[in-house]
N, C-alpha and C. Protein backbone atom coordinates (compact mmCIF):
# COMPACT_ATOMS: atom_id res chain seq x y z
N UNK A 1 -25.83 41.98 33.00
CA UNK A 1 -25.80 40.66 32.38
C UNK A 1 -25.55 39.58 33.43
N UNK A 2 -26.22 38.57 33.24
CA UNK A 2 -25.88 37.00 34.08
C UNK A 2 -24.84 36.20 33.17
N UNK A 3 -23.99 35.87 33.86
CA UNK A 3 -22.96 35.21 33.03
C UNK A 3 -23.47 33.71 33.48
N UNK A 4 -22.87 32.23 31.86
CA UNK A 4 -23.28 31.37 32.04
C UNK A 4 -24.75 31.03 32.11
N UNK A 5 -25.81 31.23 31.29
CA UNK A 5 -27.34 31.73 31.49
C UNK A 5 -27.90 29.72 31.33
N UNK A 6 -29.50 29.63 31.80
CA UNK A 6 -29.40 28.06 31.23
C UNK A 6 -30.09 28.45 29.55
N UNK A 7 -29.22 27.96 28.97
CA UNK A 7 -29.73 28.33 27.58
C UNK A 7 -31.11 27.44 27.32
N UNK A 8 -32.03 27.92 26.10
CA UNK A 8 -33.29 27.27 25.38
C UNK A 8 -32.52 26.03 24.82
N UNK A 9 -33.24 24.83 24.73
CA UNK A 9 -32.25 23.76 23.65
C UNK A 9 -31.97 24.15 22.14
N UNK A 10 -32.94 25.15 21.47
CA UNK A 10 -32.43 24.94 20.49
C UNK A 10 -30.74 25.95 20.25
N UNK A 11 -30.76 26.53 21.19
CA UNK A 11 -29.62 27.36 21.44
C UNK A 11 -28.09 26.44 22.18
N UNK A 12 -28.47 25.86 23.20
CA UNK A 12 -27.80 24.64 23.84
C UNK A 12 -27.28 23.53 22.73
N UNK A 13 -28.45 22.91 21.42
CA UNK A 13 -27.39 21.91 20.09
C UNK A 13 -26.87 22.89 19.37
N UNK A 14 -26.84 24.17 19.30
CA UNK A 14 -26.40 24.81 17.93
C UNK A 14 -25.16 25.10 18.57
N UNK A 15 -25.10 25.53 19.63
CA UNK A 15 -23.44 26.74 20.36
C UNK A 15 -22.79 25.19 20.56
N UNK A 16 -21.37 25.92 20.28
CA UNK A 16 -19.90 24.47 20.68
C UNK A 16 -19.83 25.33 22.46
N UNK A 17 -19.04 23.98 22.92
CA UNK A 17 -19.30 24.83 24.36
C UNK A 17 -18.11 25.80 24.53
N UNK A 18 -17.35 26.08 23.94
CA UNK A 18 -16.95 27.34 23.76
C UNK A 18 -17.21 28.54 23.73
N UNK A 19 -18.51 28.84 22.95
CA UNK A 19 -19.13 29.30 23.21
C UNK A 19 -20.17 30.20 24.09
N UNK A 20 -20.80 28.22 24.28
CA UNK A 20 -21.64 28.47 25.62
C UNK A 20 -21.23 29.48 26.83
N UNK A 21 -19.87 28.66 26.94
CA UNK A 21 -19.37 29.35 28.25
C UNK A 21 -19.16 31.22 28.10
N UNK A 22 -19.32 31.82 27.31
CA UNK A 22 -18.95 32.85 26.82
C UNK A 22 -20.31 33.66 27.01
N UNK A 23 -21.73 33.08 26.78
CA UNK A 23 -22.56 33.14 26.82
C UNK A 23 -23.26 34.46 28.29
N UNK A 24 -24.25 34.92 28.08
CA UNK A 24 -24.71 35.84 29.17
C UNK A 24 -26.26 36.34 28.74
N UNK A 25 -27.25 36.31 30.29
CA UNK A 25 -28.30 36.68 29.97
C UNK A 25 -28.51 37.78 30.31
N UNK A 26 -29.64 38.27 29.41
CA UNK A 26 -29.77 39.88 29.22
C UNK A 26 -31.35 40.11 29.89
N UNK A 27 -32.05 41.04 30.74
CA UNK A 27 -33.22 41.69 30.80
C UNK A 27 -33.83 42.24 29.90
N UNK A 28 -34.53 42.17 28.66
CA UNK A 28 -35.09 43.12 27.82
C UNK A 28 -36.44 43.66 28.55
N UNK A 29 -35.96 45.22 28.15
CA UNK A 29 -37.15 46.20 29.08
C UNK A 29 -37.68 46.82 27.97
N UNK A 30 -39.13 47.12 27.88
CA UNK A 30 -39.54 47.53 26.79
C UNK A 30 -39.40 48.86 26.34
N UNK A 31 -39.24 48.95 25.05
CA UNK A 31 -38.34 50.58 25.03
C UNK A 31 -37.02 50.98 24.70
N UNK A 32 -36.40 49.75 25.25
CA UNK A 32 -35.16 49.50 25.24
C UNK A 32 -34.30 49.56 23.68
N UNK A 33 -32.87 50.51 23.07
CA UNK A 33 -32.79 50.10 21.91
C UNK A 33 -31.24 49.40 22.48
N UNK A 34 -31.30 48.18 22.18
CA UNK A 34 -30.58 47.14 22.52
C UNK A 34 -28.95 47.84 21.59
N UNK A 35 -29.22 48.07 20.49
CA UNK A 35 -28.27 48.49 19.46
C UNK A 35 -28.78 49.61 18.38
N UNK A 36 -27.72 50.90 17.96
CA UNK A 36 -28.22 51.57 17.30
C UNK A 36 -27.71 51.42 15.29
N UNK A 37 -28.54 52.00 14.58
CA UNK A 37 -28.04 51.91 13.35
C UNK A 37 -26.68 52.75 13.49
N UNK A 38 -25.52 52.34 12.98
CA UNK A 38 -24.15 52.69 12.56
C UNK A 38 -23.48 52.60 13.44
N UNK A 39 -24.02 51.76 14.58
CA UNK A 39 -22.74 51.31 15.67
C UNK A 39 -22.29 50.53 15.02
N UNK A 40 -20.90 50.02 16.08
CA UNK A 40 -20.51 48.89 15.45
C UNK A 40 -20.98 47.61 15.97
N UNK A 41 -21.03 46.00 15.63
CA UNK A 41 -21.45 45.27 16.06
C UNK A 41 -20.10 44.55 16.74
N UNK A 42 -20.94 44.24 18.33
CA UNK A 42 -19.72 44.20 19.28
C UNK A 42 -20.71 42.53 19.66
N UNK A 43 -22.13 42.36 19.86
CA UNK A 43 -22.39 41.25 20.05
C UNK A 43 -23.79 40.81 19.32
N UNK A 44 -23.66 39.39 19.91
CA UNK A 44 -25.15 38.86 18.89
C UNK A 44 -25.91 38.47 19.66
N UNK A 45 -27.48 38.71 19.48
CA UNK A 45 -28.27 38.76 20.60
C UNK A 45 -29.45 37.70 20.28
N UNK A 46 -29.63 36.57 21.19
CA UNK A 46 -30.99 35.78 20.81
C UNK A 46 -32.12 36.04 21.20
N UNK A 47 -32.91 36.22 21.36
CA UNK A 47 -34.19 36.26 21.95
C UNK A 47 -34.97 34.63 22.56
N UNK A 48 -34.82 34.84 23.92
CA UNK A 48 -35.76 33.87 24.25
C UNK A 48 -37.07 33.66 24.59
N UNK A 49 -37.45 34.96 25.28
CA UNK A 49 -38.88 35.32 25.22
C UNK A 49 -38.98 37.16 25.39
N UNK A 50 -40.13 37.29 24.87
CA UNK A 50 -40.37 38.76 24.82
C UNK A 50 -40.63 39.17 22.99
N UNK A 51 -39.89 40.17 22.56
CA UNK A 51 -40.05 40.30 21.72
C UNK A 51 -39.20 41.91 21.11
N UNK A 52 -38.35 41.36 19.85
CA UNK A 52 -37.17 42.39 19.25
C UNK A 52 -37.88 43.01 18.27
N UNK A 53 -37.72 43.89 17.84
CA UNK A 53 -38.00 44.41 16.36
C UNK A 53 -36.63 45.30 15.44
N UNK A 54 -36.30 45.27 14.85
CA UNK A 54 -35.32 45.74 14.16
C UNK A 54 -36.10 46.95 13.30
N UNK A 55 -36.13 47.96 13.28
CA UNK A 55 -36.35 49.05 12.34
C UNK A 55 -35.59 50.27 12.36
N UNK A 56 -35.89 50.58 10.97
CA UNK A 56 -35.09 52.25 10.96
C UNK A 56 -36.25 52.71 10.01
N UNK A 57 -35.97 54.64 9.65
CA UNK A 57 -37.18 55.33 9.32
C UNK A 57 -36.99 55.30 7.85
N UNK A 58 -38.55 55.19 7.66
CA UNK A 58 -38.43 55.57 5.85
C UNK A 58 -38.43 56.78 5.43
N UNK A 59 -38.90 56.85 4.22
CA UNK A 59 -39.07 58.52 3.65
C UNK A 59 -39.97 59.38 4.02
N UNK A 60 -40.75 58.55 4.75
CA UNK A 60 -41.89 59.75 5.16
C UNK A 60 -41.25 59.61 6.24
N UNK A 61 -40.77 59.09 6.95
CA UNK A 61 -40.85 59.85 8.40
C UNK A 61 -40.83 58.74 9.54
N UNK A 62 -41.60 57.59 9.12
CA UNK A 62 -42.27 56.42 10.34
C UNK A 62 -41.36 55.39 9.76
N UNK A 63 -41.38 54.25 11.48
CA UNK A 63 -40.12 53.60 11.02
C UNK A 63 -40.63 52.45 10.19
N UNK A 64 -39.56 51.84 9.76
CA UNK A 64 -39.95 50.53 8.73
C UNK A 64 -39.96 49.48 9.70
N UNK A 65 -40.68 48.55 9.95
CA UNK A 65 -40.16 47.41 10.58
C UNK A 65 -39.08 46.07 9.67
N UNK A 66 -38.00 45.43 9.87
CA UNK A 66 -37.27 45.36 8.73
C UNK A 66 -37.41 43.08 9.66
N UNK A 67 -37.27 43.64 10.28
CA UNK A 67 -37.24 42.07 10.76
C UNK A 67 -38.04 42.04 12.71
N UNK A 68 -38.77 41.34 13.13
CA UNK A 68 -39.36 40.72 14.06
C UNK A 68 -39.19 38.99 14.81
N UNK A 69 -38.43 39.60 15.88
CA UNK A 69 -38.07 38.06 16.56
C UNK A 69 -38.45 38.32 17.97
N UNK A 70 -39.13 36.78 17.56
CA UNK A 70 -40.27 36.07 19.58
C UNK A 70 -39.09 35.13 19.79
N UNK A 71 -38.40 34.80 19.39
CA UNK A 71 -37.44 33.98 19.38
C UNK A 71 -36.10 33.51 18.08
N UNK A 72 -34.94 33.41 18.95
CA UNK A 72 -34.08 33.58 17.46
C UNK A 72 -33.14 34.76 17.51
N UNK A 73 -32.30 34.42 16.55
CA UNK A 73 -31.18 35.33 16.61
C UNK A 73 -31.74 36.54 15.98
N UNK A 74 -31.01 37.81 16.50
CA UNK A 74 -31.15 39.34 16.00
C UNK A 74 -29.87 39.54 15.05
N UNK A 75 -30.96 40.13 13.86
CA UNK A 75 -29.40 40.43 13.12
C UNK A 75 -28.47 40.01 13.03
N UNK A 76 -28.61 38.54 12.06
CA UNK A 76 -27.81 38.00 11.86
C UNK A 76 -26.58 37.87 11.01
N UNK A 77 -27.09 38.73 9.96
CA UNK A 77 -26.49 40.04 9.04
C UNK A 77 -25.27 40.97 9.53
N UNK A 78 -25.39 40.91 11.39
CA UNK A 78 -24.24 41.95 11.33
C UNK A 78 -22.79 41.49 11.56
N UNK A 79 -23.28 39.66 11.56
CA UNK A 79 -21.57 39.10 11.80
C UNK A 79 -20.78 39.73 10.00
N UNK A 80 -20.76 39.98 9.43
CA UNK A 80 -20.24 40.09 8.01
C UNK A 80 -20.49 41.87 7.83
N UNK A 81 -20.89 42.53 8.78
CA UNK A 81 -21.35 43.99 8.80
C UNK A 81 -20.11 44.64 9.81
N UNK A 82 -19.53 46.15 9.25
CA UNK A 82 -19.06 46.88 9.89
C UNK A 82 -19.78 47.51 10.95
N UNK A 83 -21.22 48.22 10.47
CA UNK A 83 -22.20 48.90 11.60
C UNK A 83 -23.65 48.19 11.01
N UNK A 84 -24.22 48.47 12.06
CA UNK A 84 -25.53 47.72 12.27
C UNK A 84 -26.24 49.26 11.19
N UNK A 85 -27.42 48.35 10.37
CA UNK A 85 -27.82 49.14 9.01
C UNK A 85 -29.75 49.80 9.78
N UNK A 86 -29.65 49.05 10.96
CA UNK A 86 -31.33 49.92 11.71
C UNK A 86 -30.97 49.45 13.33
N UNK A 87 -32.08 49.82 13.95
CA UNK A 87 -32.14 50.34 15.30
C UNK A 87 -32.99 48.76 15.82
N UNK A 88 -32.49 48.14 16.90
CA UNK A 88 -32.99 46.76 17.45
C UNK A 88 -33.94 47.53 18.63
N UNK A 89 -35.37 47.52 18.51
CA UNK A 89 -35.70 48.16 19.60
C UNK A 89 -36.44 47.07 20.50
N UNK A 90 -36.83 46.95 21.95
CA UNK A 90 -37.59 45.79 22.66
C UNK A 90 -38.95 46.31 22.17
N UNK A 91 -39.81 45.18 21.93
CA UNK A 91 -41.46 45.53 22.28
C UNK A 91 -42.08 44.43 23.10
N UNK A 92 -41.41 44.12 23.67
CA UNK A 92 -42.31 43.47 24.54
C UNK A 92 -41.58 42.66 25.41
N UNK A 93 -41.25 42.93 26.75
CA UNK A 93 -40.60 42.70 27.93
C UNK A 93 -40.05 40.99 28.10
N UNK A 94 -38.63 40.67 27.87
CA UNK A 94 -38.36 39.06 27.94
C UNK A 94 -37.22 39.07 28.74
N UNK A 95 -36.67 38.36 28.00
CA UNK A 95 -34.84 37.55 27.98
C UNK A 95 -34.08 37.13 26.93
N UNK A 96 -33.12 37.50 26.76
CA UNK A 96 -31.91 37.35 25.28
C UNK A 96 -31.11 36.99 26.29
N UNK A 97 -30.05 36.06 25.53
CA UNK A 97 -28.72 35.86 25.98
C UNK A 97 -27.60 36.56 24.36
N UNK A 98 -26.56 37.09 24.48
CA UNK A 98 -25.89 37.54 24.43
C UNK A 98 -24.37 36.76 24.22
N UNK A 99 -23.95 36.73 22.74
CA UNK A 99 -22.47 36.22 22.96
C UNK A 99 -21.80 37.19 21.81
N UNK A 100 -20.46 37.44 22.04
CA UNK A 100 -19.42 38.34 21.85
C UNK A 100 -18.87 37.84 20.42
N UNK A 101 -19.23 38.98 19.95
CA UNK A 101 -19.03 38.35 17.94
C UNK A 101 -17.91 38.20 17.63
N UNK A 102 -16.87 38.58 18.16
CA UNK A 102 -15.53 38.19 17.67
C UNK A 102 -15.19 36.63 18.11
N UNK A 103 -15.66 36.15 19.27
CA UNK A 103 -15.44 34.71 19.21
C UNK A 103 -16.81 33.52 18.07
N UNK A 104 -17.63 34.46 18.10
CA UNK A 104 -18.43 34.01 17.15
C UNK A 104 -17.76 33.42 15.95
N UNK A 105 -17.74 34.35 15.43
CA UNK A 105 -16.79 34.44 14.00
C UNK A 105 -15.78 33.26 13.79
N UNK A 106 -14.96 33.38 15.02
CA UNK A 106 -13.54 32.89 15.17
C UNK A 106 -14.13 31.00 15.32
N UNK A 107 -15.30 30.67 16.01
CA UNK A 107 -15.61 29.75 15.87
C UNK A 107 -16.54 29.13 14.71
N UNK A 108 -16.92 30.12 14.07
CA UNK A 108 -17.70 29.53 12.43
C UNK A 108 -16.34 29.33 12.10
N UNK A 109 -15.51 29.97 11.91
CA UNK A 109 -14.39 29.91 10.60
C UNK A 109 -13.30 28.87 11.26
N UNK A 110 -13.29 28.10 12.44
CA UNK A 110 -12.73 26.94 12.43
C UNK A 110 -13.35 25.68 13.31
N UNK A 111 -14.48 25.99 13.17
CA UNK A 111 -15.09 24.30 13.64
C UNK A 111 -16.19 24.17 12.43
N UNK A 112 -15.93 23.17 11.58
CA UNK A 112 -16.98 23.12 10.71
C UNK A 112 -18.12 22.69 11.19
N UNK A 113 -18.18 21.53 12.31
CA UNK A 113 -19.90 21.08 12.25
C UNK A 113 -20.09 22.05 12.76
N UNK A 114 -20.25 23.18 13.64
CA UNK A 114 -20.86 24.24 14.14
C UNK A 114 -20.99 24.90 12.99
N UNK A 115 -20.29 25.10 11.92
CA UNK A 115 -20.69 26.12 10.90
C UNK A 115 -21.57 25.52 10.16
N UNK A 116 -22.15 23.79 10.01
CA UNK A 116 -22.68 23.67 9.07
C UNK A 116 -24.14 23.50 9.64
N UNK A 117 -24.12 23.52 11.11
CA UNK A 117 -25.25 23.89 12.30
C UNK A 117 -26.08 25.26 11.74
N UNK A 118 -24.79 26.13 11.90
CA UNK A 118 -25.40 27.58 11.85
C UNK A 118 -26.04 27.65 10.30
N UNK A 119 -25.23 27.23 9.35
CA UNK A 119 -25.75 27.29 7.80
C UNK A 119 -27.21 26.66 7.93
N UNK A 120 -27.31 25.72 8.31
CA UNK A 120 -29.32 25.03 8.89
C UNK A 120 -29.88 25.92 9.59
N UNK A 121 -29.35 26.70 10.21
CA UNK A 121 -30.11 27.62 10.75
C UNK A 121 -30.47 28.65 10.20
N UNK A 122 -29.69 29.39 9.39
CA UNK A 122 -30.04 30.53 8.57
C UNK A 122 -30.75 29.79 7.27
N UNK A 123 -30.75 28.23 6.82
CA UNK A 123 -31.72 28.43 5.82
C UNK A 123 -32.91 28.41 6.65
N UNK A 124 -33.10 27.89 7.74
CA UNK A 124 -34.48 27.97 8.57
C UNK A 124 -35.22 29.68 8.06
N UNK A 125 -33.83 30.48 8.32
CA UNK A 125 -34.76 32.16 8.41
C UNK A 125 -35.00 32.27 7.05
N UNK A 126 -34.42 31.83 6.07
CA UNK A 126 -34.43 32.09 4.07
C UNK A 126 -35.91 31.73 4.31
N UNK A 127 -35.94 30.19 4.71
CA UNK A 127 -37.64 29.82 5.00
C UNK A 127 -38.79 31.21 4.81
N UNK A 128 -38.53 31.26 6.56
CA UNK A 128 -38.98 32.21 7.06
C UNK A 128 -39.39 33.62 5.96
N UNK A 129 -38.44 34.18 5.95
CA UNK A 129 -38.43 34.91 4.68
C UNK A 129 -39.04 34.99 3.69
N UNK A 130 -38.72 33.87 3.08
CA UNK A 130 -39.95 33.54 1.23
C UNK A 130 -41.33 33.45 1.99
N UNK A 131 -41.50 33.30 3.01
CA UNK A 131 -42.84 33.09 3.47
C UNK A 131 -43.64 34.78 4.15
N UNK A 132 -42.35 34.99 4.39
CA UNK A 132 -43.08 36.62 4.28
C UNK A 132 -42.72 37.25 3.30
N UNK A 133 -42.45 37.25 2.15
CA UNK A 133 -42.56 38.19 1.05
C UNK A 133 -43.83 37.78 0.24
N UNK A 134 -44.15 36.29 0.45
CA UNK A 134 -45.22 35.67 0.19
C UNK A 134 -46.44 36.70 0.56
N UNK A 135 -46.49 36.47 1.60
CA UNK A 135 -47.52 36.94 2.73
C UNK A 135 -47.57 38.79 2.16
N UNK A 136 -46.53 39.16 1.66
CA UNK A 136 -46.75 41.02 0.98
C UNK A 136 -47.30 40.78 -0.38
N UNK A 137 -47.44 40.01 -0.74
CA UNK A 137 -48.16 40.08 -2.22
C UNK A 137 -49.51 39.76 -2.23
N UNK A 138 -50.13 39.43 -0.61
CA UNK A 138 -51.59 39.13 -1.00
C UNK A 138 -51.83 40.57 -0.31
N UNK A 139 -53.45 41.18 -0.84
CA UNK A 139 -53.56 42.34 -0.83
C UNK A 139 -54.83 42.58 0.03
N UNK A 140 -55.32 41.65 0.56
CA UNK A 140 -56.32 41.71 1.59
C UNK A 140 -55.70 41.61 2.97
N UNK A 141 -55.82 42.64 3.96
CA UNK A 141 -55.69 42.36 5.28
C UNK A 141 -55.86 41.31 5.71
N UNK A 142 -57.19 40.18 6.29
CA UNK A 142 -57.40 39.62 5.94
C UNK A 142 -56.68 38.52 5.73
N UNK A 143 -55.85 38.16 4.24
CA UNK A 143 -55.54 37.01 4.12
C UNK A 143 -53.88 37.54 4.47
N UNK A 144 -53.90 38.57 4.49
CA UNK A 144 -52.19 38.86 5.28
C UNK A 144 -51.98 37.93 6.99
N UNK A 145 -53.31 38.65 7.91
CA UNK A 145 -53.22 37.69 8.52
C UNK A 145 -53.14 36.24 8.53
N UNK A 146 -54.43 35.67 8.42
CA UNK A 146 -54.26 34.72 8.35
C UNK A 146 -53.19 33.90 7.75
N UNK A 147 -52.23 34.35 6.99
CA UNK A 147 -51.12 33.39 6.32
C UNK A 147 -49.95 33.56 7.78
N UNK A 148 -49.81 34.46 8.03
CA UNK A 148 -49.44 34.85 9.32
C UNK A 148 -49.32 34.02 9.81
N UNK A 149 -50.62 34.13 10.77
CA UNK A 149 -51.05 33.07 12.23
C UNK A 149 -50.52 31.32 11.50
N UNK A 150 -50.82 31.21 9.93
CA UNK A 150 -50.47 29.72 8.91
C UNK A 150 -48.75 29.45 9.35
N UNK A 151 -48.17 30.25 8.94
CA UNK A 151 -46.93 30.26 8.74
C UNK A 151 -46.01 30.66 9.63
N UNK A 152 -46.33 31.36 10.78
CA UNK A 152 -45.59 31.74 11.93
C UNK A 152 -46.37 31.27 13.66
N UNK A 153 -47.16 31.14 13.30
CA UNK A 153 -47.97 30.79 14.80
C UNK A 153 -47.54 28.99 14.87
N UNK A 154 -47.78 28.92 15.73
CA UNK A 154 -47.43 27.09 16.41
C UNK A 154 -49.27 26.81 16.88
N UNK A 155 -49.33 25.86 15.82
CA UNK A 155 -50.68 25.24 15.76
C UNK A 155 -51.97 25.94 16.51
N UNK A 156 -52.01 26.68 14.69
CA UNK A 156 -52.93 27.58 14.53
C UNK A 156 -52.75 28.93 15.57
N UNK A 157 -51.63 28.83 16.53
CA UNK A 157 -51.82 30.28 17.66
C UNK A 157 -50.61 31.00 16.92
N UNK A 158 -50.86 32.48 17.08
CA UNK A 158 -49.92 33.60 16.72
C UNK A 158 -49.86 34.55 18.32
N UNK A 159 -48.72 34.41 18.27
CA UNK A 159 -48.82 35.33 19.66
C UNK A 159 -48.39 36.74 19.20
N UNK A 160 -49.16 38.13 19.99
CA UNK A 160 -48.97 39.26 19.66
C UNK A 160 -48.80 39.98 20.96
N UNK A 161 -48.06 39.59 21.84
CA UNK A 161 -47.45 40.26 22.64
C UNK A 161 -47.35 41.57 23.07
N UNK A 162 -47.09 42.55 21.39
CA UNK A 162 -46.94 43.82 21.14
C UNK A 162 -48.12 44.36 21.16
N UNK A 163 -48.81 43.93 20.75
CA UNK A 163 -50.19 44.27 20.47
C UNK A 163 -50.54 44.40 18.99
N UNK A 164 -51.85 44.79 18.52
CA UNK A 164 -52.19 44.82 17.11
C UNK A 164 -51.31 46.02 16.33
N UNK A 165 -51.28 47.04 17.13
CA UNK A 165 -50.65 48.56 16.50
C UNK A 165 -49.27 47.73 15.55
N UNK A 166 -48.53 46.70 16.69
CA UNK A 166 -46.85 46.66 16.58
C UNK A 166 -47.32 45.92 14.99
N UNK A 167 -48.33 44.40 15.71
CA UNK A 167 -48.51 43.59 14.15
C UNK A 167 -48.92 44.62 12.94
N UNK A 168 -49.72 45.28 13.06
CA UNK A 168 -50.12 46.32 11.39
C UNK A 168 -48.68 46.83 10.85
N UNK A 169 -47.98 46.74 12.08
CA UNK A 169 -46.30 47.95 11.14
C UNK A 169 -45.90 46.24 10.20
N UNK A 170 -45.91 45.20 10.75
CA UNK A 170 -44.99 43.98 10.08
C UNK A 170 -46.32 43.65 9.08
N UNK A 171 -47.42 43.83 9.11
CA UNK A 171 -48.34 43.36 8.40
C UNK A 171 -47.95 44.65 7.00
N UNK A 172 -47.85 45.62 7.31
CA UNK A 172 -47.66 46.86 6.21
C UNK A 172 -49.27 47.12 6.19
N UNK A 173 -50.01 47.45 6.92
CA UNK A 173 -50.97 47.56 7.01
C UNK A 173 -51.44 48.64 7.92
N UNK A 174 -53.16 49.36 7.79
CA UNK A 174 -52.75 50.61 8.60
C UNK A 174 -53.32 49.56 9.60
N UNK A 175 -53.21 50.44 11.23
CA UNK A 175 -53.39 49.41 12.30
C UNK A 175 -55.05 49.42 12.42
N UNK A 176 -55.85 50.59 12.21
CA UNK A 176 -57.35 50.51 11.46
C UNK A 176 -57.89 49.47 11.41
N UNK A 177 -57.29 49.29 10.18
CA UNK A 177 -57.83 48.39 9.04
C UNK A 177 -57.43 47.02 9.91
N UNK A 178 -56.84 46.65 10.51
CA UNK A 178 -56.43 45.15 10.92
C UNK A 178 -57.51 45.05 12.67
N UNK A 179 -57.61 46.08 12.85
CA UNK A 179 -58.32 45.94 14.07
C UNK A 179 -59.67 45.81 13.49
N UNK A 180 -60.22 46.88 12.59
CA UNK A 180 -61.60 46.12 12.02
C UNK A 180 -61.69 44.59 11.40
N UNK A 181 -60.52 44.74 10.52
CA UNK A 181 -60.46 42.87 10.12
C UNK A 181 -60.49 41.96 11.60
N UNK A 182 -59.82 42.07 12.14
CA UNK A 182 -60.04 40.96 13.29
C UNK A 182 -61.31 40.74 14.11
N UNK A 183 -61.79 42.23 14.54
CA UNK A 183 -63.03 42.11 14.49
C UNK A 183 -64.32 41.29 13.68
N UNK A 184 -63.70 41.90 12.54
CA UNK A 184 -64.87 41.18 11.50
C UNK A 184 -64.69 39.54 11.42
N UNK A 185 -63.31 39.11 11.92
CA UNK A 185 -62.82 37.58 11.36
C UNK A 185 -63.56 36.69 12.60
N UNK A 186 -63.22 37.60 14.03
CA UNK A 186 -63.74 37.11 15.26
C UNK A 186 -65.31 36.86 15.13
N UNK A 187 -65.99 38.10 14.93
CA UNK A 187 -67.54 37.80 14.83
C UNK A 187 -67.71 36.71 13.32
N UNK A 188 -67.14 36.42 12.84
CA UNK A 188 -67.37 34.96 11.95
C UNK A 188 -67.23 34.32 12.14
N UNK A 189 -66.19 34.01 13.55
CA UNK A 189 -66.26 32.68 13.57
C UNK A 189 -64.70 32.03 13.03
N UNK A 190 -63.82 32.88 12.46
CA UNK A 190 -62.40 32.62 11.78
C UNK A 190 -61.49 32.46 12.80
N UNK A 191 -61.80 33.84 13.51
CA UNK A 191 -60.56 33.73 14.26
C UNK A 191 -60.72 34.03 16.11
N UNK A 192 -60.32 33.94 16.60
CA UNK A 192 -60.01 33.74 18.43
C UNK A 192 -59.15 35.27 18.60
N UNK A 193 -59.30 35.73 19.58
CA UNK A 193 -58.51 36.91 20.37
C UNK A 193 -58.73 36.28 21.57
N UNK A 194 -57.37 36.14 22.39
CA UNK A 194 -57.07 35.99 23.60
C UNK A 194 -56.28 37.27 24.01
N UNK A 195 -55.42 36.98 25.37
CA UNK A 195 -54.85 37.92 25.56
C UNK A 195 -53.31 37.40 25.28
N UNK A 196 -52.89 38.27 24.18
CA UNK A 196 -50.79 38.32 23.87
C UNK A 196 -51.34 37.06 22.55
N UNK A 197 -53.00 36.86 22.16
CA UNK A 197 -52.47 35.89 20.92
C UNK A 197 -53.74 35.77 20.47
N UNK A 198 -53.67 35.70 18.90
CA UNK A 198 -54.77 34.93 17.61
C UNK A 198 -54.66 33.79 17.16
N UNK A 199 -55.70 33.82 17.38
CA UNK A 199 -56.08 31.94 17.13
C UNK A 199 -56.19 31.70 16.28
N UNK A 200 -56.48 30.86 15.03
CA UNK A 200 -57.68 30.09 13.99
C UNK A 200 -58.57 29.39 15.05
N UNK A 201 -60.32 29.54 14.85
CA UNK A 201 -61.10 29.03 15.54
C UNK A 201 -61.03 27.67 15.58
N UNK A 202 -60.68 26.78 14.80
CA UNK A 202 -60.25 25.32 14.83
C UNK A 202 -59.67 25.17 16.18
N UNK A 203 -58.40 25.81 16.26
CA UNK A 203 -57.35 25.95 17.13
C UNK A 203 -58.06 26.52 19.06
N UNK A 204 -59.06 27.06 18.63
CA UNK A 204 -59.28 27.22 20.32
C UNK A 204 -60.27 26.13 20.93
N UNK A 205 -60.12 24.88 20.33
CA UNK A 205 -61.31 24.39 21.24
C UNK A 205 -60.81 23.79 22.42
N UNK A 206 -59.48 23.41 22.68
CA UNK A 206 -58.82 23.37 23.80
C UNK A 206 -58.41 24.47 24.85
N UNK A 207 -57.56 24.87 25.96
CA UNK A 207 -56.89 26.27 26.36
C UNK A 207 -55.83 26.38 25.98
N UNK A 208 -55.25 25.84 25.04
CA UNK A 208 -53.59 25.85 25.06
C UNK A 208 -53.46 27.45 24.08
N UNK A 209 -52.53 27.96 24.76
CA UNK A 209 -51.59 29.16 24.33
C UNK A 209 -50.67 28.88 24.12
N UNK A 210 -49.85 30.20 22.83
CA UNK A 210 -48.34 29.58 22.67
C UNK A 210 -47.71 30.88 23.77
């Protein structure tokens, strides 16, 4: 760990500098399981670039993907948790910084504007959320993506870092079927493949990547 890291801004208005100073950056290597299901939770981890996935296995056998962060706090669920309920694994090589949940805690429960910071922040993920349960009720590949790239990409770009395999596990989709859809969306004319990102064709007539 690097102690004292330069934090992202949106990480820099949310932390009291109490905090901050407490603060440390992390290497994520891909592969890596940052935290396992039924440890206990000792810290909270942001993601600044790269890419987290949180899963544990279902009934058949393969894991669930339960939450996906390019950026943003991991498991945010486990400040109020005895042990972490799935496995935080890296997919795709970045940087997290790292702060120690017991001062966490200790600073929600006595500085209110920081707590009413963090409360804006977690409705940000509720957002987030209704917008992907949204996104499981349409039943075309297809328009799974595309609400996707709508609702999570930064003007019109979705970055996929992981690659298509990682997106089909968060899409609930087989990875097949999404590689022929993109195919099919690309030769129409819908959608852009670069490299680490999907476009809407609107969206590529400039070079900008997210």
């Amino acid at each position: 760990m690097t102690p004292t890291p330069t934090l992202p801004d949106t990480l820099h208005k949310l932390l009291p500098a109490s905090l901050t100073a407490l603060s440390a950056a992390v290497e994520l290597r891909k592969g890596e399981r940052l935290f396992l299901q039924r440890q206990h939770p000792r810290h909270m981890y942001f993601v600044v670039s790269g890419e987290i996935v949180l899963e544990r296995m279902g009934e058949q056998g393969d894991p669930v993907v339960l939450q996906r962060v390019r950026q943003g706090f991991v498991a945010e669920a486990s400040l109020q948790s005895s042990s972490y309920h799935c496995d935080a694994v890296v997919t795709a090589p970045g940087q997290a910084v790292v702060l120690p949940i017991e001062p966490l805690k200790a600073a929600l429960a006595t500085d209110p504007t920081f707590a009413l910071r963090w409360i804006g922040m977690l409705n940000a993920e509720v957002r987030r959320l209704r917008a992907q349960c949204e996104r499981m009720s349409l039943k075309g590949v297809g328009e799974r993506l595309l609400h996707m790239i709508e609702t999570e990409g930064v003007d019109g770009y979705l970055r996929t870092g992981s690659g298509l395999k990682s997106l089909a596990t968060e899409l609930a989709v087989a990875h097949e079927a999404l590689y022929r859809t993109v195919a099919t969306l690309e030769k129409n004319g819908v959608v852009f493949r670069g490299k680490g990102f999907i476009a809407l064709a609107r969206s590529t007539t400039g070079s900008q990547q997210v």
